[in-house]
C-alpha atoms as a PDB file:
ATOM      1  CA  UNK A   1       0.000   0.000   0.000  1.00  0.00           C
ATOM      2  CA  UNK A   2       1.603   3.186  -1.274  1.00  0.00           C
ATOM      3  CA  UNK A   3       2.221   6.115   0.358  1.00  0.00           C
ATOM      4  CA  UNK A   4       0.787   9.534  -0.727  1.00  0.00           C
ATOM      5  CA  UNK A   5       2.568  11.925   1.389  1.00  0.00           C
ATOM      6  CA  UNK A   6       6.289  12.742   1.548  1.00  0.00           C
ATOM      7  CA  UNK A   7       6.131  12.303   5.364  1.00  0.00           C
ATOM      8  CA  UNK A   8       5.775   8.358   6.879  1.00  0.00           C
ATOM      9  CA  UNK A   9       7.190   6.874   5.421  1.00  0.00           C
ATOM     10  CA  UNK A  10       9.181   5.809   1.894  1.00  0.00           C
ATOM     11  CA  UNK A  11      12.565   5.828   3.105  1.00  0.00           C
ATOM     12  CA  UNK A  12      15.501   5.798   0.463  1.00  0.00           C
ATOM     13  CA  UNK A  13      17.983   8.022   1.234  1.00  0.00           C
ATOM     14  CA  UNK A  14      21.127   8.506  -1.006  1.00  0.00           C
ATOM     15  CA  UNK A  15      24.077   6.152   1.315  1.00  0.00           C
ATOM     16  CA  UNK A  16      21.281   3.180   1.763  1.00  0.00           C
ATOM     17  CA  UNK A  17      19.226   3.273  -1.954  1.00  0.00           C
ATOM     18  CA  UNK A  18      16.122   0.515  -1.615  1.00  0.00           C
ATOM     19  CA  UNK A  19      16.982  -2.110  -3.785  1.00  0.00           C
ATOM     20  CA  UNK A  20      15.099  -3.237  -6.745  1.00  0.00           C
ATOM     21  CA  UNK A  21      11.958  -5.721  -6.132  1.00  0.00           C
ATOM     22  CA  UNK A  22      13.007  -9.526  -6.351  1.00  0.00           C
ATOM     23  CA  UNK A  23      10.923 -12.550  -7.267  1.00  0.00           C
ATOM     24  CA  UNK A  24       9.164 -13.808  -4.632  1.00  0.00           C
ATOM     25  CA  UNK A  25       8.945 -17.476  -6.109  1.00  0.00           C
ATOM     26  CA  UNK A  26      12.862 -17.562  -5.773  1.00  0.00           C
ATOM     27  CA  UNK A  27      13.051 -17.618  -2.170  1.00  0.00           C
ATOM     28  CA  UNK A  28      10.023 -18.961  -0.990  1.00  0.00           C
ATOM     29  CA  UNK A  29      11.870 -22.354   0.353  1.00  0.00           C
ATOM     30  CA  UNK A  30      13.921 -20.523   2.739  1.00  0.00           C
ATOM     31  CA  UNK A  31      10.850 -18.542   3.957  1.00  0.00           C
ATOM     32  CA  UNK A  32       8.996 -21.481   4.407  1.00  0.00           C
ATOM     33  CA  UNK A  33      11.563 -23.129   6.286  1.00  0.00           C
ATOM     34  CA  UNK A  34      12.013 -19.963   8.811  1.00  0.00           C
ATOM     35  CA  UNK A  35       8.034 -19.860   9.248  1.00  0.00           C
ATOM     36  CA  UNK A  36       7.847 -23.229  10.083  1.00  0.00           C
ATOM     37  CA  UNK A  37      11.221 -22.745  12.732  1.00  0.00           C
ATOM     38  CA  UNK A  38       8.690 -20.004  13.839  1.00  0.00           C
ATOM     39  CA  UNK A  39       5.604 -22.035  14.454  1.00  0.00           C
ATOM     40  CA  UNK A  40       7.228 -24.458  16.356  1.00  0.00           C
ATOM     41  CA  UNK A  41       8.117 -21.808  18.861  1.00  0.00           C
ATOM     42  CA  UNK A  42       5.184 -20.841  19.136  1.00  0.00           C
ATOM     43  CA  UNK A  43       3.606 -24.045  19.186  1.00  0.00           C
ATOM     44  CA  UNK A  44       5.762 -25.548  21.921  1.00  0.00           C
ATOM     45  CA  UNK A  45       4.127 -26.438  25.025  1.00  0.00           C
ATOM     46  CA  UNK A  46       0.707 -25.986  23.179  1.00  0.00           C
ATOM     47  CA  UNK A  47      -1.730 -28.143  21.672  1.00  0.00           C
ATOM     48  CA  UNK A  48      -4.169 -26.990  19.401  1.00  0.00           C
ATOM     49  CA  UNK A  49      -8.100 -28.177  19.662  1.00  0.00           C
ATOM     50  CA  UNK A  50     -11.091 -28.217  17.916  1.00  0.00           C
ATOM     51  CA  UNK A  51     -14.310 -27.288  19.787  1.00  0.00           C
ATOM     52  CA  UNK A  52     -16.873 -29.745  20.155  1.00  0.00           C
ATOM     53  CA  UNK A  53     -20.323 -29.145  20.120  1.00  0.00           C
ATOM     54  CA  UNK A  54     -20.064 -26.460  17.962  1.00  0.00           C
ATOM     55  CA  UNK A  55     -21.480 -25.988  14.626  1.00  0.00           C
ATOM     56  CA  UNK A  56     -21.882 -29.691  14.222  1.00  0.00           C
ATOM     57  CA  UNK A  57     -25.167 -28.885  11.445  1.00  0.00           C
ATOM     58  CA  UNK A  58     -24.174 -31.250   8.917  1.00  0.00           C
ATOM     59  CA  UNK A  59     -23.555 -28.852   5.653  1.00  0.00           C
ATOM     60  CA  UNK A  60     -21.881 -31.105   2.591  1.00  0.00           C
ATOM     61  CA  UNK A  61     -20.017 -34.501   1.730  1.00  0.00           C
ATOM     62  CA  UNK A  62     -16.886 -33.087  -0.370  1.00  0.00           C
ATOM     63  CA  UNK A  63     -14.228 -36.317  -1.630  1.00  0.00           C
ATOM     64  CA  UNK A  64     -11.573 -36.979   0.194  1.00  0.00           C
ATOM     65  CA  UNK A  65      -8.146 -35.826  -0.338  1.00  0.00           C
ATOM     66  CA  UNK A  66      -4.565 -37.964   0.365  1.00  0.00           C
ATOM     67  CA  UNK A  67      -3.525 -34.766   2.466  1.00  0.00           C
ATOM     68  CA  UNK A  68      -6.923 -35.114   4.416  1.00  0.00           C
ATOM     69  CA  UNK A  69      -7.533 -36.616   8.332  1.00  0.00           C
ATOM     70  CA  UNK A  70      -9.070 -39.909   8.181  1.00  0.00           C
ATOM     71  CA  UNK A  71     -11.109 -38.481  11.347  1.00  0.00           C
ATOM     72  CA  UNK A  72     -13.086 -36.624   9.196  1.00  0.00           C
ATOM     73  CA  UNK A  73     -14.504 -39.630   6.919  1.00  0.00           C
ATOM     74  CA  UNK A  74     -18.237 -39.974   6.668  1.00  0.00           C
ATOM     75  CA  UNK A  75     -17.845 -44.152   6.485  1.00  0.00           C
ATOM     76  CA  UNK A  76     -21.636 -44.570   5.639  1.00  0.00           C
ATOM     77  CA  UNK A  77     -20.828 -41.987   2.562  1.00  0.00           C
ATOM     78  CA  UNK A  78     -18.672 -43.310   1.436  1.00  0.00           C
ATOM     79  CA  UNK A  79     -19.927 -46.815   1.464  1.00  0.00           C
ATOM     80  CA  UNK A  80     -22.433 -45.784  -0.980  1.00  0.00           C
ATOM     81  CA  UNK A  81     -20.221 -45.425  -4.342  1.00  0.00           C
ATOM     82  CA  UNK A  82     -16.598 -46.995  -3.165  1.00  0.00           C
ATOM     83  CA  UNK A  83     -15.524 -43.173  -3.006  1.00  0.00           C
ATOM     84  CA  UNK A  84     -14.433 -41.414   0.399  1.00  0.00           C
ATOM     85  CA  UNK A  85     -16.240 -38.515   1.359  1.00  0.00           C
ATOM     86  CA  UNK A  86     -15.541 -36.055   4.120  1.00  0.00           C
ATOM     87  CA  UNK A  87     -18.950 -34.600   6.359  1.00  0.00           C
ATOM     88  CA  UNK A  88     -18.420 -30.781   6.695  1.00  0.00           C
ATOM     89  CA  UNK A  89     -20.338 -29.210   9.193  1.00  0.00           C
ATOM     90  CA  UNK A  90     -21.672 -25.331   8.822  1.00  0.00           C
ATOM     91  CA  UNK A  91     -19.073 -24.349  11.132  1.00  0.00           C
ATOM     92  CA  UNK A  92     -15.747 -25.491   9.150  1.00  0.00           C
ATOM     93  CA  UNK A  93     -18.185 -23.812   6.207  1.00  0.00           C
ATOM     94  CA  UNK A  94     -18.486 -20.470   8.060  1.00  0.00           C
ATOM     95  CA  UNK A  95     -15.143 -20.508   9.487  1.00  0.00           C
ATOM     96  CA  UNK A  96     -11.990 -20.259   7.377  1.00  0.00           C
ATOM     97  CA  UNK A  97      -8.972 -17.596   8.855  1.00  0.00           C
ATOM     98  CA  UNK A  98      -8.014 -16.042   5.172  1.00  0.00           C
ATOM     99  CA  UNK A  99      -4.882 -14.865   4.474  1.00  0.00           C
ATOM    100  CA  UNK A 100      -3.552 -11.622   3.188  1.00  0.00           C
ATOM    101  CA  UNK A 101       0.060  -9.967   2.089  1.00  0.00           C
ATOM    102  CA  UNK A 102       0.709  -6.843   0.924  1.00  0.00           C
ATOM    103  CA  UNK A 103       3.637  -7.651  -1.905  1.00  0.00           C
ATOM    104  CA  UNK A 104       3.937  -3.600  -3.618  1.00  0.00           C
ATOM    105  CA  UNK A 105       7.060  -2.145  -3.927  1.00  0.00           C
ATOM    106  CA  UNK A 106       7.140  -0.582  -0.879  1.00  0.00           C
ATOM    107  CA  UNK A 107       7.797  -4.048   1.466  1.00  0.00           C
ATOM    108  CA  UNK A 108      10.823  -4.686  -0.394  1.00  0.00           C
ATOM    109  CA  UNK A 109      12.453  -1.985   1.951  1.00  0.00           C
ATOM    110  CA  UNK A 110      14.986  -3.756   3.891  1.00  0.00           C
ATOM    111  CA  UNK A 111      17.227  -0.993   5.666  1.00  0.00           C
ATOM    112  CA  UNK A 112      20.859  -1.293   7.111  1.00  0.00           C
ATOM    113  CA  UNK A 113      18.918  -1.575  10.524  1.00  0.00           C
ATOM    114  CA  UNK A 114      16.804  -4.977   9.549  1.00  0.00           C
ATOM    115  CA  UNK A 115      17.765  -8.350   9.128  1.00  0.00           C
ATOM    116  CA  UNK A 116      15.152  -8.912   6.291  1.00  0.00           C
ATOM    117  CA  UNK A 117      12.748  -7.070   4.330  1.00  0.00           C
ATOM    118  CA  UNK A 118       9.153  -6.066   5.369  1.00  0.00           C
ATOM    119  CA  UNK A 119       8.403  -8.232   2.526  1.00  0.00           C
ATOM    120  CA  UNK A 120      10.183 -11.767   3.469  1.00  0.00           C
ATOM    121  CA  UNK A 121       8.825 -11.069   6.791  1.00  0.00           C
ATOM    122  CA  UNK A 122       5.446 -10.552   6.039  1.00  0.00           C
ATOM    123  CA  UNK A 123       5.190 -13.790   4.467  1.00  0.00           C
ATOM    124  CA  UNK A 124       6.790 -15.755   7.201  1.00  0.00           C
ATOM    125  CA  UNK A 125       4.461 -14.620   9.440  1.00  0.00           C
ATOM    126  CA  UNK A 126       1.731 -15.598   7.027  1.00  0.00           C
ATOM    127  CA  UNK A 127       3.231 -18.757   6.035  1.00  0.00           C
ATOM    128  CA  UNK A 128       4.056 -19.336   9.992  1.00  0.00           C
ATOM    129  CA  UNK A 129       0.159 -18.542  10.853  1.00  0.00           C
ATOM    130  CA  UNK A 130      -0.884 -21.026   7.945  1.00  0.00           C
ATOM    131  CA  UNK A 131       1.012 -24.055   9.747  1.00  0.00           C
ATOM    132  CA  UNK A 132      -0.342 -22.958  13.236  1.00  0.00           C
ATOM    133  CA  UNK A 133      -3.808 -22.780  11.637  1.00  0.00           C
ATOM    134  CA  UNK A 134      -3.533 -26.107  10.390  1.00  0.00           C
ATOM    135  CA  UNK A 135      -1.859 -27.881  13.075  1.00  0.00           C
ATOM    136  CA  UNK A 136      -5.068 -26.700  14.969  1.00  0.00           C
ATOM    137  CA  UNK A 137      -7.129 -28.276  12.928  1.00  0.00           C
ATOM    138  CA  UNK A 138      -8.217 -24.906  11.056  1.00  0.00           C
ATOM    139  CA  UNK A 139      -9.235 -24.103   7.077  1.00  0.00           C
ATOM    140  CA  UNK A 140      -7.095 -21.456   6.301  1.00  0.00           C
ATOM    141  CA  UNK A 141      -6.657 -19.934   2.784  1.00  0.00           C
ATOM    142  CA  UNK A 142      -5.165 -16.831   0.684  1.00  0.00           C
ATOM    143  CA  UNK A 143      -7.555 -15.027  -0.056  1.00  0.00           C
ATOM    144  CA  UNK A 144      -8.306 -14.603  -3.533  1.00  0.00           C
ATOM    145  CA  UNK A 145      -6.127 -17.088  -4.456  1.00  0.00           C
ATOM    146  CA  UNK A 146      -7.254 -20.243  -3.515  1.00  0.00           C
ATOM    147  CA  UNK A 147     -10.014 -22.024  -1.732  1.00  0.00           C
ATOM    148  CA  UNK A 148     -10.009 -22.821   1.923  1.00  0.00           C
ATOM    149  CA  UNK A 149      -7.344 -25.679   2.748  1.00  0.00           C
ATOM    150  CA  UNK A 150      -7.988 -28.034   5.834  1.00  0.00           C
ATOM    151  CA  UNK A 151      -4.771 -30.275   5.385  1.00  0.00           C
ATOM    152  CA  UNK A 152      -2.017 -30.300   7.377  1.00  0.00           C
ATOM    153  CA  UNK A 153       0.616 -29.307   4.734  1.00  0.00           C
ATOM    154  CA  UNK A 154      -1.116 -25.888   4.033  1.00  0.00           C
ATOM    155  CA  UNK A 155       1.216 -23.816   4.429  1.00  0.00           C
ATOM    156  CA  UNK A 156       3.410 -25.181   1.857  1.00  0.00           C
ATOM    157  CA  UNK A 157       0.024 -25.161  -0.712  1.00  0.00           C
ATOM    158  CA  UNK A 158      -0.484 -21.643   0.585  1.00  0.00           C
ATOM    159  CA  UNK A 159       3.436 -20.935  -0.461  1.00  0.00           C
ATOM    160  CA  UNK A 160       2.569 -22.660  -3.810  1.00  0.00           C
ATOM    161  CA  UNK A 161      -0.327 -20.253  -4.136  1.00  0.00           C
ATOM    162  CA  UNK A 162       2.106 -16.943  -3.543  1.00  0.00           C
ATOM    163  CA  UNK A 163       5.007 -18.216  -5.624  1.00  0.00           C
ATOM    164  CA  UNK A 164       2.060 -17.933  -8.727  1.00  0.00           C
ATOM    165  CA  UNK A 165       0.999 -14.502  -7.417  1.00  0.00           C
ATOM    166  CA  UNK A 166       1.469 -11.785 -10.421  1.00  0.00           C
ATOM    167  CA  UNK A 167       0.175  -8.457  -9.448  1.00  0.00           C
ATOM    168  CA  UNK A 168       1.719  -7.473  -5.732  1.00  0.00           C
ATOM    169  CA  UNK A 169      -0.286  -4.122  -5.713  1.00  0.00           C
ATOM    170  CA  UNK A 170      -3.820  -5.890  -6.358  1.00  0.00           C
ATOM    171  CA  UNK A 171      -6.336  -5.072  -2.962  1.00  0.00           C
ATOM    172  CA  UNK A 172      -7.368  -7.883  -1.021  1.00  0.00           C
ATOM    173  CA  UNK A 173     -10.730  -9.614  -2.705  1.00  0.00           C
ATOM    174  CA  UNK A 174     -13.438 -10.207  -0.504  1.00  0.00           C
ATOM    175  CA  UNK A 175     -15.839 -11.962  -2.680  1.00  0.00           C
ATOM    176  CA  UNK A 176     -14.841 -15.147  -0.530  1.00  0.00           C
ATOM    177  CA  UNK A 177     -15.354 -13.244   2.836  1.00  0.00           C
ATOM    178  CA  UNK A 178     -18.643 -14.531   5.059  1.00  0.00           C
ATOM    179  CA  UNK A 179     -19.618 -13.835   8.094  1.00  0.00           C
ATOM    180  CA  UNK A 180     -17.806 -15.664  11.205  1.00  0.00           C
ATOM    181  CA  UNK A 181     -14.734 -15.588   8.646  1.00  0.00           C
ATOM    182  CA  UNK A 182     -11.462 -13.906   9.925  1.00  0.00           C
ATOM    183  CA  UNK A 183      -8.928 -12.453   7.597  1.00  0.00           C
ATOM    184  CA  UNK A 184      -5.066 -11.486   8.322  1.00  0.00           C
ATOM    185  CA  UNK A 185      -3.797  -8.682   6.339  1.00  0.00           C
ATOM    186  CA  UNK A 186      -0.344  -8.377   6.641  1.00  0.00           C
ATOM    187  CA  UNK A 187       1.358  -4.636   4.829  1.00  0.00           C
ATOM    188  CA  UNK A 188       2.386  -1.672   6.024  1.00  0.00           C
ATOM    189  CA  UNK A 189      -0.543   0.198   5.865  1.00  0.00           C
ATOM    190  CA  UNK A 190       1.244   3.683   4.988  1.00  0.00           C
ATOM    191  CA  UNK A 191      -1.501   4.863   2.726  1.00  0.00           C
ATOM    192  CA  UNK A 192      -3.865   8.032   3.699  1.00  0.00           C
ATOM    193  CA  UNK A 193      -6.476   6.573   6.027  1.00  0.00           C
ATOM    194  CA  UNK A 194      -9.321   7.358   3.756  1.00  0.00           C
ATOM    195  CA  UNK A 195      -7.818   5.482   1.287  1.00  0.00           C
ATOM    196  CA  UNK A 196      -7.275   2.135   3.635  1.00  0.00           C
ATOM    197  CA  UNK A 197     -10.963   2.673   4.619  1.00  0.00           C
ATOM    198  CA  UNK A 198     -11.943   2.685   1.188  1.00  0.00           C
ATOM    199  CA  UNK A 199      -9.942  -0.577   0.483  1.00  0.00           C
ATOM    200  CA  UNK A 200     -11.451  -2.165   3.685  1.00  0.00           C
ATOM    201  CA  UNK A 201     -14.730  -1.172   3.039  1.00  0.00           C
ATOM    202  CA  UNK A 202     -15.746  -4.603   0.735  1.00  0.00           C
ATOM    203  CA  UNK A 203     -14.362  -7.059   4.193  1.00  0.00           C
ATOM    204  CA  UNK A 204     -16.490  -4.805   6.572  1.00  0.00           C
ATOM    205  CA  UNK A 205     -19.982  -5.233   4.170  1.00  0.00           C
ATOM    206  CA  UNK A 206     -19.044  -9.174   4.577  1.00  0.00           C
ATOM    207  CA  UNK A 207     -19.317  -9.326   8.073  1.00  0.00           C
ATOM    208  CA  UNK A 208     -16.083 -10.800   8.798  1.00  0.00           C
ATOM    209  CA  UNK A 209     -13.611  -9.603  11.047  1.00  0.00           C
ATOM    210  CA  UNK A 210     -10.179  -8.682  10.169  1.00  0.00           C
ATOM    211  CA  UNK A 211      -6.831  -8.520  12.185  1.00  0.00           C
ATOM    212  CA  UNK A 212      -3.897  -5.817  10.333  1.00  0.00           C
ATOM    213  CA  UNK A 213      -0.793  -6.427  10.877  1.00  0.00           C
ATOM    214  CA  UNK A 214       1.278  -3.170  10.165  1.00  0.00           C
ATOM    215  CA  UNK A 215       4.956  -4.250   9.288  1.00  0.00           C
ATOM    216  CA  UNK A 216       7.646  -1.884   9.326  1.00  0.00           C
ATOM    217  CA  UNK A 217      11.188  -0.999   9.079  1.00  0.00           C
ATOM    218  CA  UNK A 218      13.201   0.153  12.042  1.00  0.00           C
ATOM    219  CA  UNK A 219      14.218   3.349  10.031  1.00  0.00           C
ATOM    220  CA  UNK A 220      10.676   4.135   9.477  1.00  0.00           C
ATOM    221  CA  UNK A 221      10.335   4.253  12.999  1.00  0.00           C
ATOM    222  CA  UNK A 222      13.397   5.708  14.368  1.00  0.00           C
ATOM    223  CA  UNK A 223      13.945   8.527  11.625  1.00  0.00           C
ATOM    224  CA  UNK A 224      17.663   8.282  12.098  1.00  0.00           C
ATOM    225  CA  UNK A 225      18.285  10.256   9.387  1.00  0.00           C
ATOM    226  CA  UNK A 226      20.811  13.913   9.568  1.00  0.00           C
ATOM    227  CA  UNK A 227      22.414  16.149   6.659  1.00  0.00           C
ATOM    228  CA  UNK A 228      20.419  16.252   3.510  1.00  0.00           C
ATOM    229  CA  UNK A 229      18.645  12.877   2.166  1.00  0.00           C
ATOM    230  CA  UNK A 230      16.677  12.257  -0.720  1.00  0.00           C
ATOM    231  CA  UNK A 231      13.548  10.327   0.055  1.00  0.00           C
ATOM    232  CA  UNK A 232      12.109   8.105  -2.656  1.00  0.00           C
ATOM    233  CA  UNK A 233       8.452   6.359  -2.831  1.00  0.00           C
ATOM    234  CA  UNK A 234       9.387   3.503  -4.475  1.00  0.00           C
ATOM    235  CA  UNK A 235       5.580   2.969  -6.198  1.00  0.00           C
ATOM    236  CA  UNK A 236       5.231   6.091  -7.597  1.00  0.00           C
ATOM    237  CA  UNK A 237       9.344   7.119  -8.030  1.00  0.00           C
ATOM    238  CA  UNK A 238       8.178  10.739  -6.341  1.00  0.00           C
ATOM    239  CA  UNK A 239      11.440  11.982  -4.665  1.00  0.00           C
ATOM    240  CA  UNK A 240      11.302  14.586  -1.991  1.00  0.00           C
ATOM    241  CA  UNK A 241      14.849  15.947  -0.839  1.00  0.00           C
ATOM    242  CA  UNK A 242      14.996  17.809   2.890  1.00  0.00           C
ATOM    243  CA  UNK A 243      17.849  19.604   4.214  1.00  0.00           C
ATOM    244  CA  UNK A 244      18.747  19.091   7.736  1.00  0.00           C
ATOM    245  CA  UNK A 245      16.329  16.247   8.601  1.00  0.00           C
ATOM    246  CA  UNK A 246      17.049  15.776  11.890  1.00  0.00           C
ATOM    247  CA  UNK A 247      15.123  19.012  12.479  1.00  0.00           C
ATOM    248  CA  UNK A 248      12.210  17.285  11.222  1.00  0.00           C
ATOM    249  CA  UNK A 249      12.146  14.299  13.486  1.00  0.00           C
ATOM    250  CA  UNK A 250       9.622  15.811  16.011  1.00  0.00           C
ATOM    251  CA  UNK A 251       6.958  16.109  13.153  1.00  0.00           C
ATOM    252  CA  UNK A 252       7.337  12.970  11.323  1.00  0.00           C
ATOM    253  CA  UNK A 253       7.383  10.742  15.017  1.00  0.00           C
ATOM    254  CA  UNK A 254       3.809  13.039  15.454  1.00  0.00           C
ATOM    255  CA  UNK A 255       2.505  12.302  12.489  1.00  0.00           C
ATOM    256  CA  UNK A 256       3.265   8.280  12.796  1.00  0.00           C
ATOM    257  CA  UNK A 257       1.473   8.245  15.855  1.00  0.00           C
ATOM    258  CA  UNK A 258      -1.357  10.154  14.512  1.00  0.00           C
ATOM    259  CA  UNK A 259      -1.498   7.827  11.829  1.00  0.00           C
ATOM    260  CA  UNK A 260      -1.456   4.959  14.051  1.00  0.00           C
ATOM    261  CA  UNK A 261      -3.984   6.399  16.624  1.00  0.00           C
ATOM    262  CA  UNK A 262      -6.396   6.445  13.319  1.00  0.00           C
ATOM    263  CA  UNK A 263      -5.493   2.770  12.821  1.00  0.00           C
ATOM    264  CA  UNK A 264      -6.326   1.684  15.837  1.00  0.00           C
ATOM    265  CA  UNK A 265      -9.243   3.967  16.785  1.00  0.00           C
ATOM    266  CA  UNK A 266     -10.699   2.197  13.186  1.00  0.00           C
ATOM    267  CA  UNK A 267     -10.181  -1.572  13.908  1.00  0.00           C
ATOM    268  CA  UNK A 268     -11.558  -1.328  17.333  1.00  0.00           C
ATOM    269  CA  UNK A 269     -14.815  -0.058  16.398  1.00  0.00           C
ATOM    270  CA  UNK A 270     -15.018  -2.442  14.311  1.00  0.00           C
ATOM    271  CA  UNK A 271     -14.162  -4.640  16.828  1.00  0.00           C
ATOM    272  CA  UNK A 272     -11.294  -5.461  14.215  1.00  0.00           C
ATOM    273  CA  UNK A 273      -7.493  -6.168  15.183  1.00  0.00           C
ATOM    274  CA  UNK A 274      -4.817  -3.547  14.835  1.00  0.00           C
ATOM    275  CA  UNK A 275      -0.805  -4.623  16.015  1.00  0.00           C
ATOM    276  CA  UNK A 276       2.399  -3.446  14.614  1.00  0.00           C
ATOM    277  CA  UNK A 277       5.596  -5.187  14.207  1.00  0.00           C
ATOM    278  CA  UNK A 278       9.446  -4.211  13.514  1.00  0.00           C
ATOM    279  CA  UNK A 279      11.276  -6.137  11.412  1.00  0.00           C
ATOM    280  CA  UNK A 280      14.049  -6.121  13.712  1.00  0.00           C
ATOM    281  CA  UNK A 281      11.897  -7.360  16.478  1.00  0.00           C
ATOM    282  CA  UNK A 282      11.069 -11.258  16.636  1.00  0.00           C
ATOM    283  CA  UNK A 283       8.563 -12.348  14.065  1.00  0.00           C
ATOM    284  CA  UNK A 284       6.735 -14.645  17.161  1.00  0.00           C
ATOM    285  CA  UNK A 285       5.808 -11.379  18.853  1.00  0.00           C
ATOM    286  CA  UNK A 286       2.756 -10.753  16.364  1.00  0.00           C
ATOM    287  CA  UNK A 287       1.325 -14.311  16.159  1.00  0.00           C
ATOM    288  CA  UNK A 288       1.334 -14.964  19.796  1.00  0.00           C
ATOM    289  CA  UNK A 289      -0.990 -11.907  19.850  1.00  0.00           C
ATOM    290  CA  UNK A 290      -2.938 -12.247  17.328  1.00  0.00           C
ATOM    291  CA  UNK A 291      -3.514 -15.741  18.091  1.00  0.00           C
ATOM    292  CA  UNK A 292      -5.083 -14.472  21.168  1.00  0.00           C
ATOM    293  CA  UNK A 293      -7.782 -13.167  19.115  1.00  0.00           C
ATOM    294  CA  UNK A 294      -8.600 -15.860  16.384  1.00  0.00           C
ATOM    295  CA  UNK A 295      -8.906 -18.067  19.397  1.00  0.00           C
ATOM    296  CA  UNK A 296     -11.980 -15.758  20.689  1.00  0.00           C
ATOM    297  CA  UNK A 297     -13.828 -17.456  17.285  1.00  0.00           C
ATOM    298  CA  UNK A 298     -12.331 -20.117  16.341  1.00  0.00           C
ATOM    299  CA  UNK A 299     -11.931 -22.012  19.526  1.00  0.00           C
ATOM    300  CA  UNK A 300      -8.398 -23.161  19.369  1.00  0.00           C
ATOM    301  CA  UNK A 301      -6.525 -22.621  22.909  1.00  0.00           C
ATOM    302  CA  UNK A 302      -5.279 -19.536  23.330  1.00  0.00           C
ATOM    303  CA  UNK A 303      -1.479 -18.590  24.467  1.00  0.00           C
ATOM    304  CA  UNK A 304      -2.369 -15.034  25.313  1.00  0.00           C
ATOM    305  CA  UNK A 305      -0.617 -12.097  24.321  1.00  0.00           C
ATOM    306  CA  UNK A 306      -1.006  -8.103  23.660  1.00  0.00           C
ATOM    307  CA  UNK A 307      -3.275  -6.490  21.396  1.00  0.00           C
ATOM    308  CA  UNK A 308      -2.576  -3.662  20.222  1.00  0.00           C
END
């Protein structure tokens, strides 16, 4: 998500240039590997579980699949025709925690202050979410890229699914949204307010409830910037030079947290999610909070955790 203004938050200055957008296909292995490494520690010492009781309306026989829980067999079903069917009930229909990344030019910023890009880390944290969801026994899917996945090797179809995405700028498509659904949408969120409301506006009309995750760089945060710098938005190539930019530090930390105050005030009217997360800061700090909140729905146990 772009940003329109020359203050928060495009940061390029002329000794540490952003570098130019890579494939995302190329190092999806490695990123898969590190969210998994990151699930585990989250997962340790925890055991997910589905609720009983609830939502057990039967809603539709679907065939099975080799990556599928023999639990879930309807044996009587599949008796029928020598096929094996799975019984869905209207809960796992309802219920699916979609999946979101913002992949725009802007979260291929990696600073000299981070040890990755907002990009790689925004899909580690999705990818590491997708293998938390399914070890729990959750559907989880990108959303509007592929259909809800309850399997336990999701997050590696949900890695297939990004390694074929084309256009990184596209807005998230809510057509699949429904009511009771949750959706994660991982980006930076630097774009004028009006305009994020705007994008958001389809997910609200679909009754579903959705949790932001606002990545950032350390230097977007810290401003550590002196001298003159040239600032570049790296979507629309707008450059913006300032002399003396440490004099400036006061308004652009003020304007952040304006920015952020908006955020926030937003998703918790909407009884919505709103954290932020440094990429220099451990990429468990975000899912162990916003597991806290899925698990309000979705019944899993819950670790705990801050909400921001």
């Amino acid at each position: 998500m772009a940003e329109a203004a020359s203050h928060a938050t495009r940061f390029g200055d002329v000794h540490q240039p952003l570098t130019e957008a890579k494939g995302l296909a190329g190092g999806l292995p490695a990123l898969l590997m590190e969210a998994r490494r990151v699930a585990s520690i989250v997962l340790a010492g925890w055991h997910g579980r589905r609720t009983s009781g609830r939502g057990e309306t039967f809603w539709q026989f679907r065939p099975y699949l080799p990556d599928d829980s023999r639990t879930g067999i309807d044996w009587r079903r599949s008796a029928r025709d020598n096929h094996l069917y799975i019984r869905e009930t209207e809960w796992e229909a309802a219920h699916t925690v979609w999946l979101w990344p913002d992949l725009s030019a802007s979260m291929d910023l990696r600073s000299r202050l981070a040890p990755i890009s907002k990009r790689d880390r925004a899909v580690v944290i999705l990818l590491a979410l997708a293998e938390i969801m399914a070890t729990a026994g959750e559907r989880v899917g990108l959303l509007g890229s592929s259909n809800p996945i309850l399997a336990r090797n999701a997050a590696e179809r949900i890695a297939e699914f990004l390694a074929r995405m084309k256009d990184g700028t596209a807005e998230p498509d809510a057509r699949a949204l429904r009511r009771f659904s949750d959706v994660v949408l991982i980006g930076d969120f630097f774009d004028p307010i009006e305009e994020i409301e705007a994008t958001l506006e389809p997910i609200i009309r679909s009754g579903a409830r959705a949790h932001l995750i606002q990545i950032v760089d350390p230097i977007e945060e810290t401003f550590p910037f002196s001298g003159r710098v040239e600032f570049r938005d790296p979507e629309t190539g707008f450059t913006h030079v300032l002399d003396r930019t440490e004099q400036h530090r006061g308004e652009y930390e003020r304007l952040l947290a304006a920015h952020r105050d908006r955020l926030a005030r937003f998703a918790r009217r909407l009884d919505w999610t709103f954290l932020t997360h440094r990429t220099d800061h451990p990429a468990t700090d975000p899912l162990l909070a916003l597991h806290a909140r899925l698990s309000e729905r979705s019944g899993i146990s819950s670790f705990g955790g801050h909400v921001a």
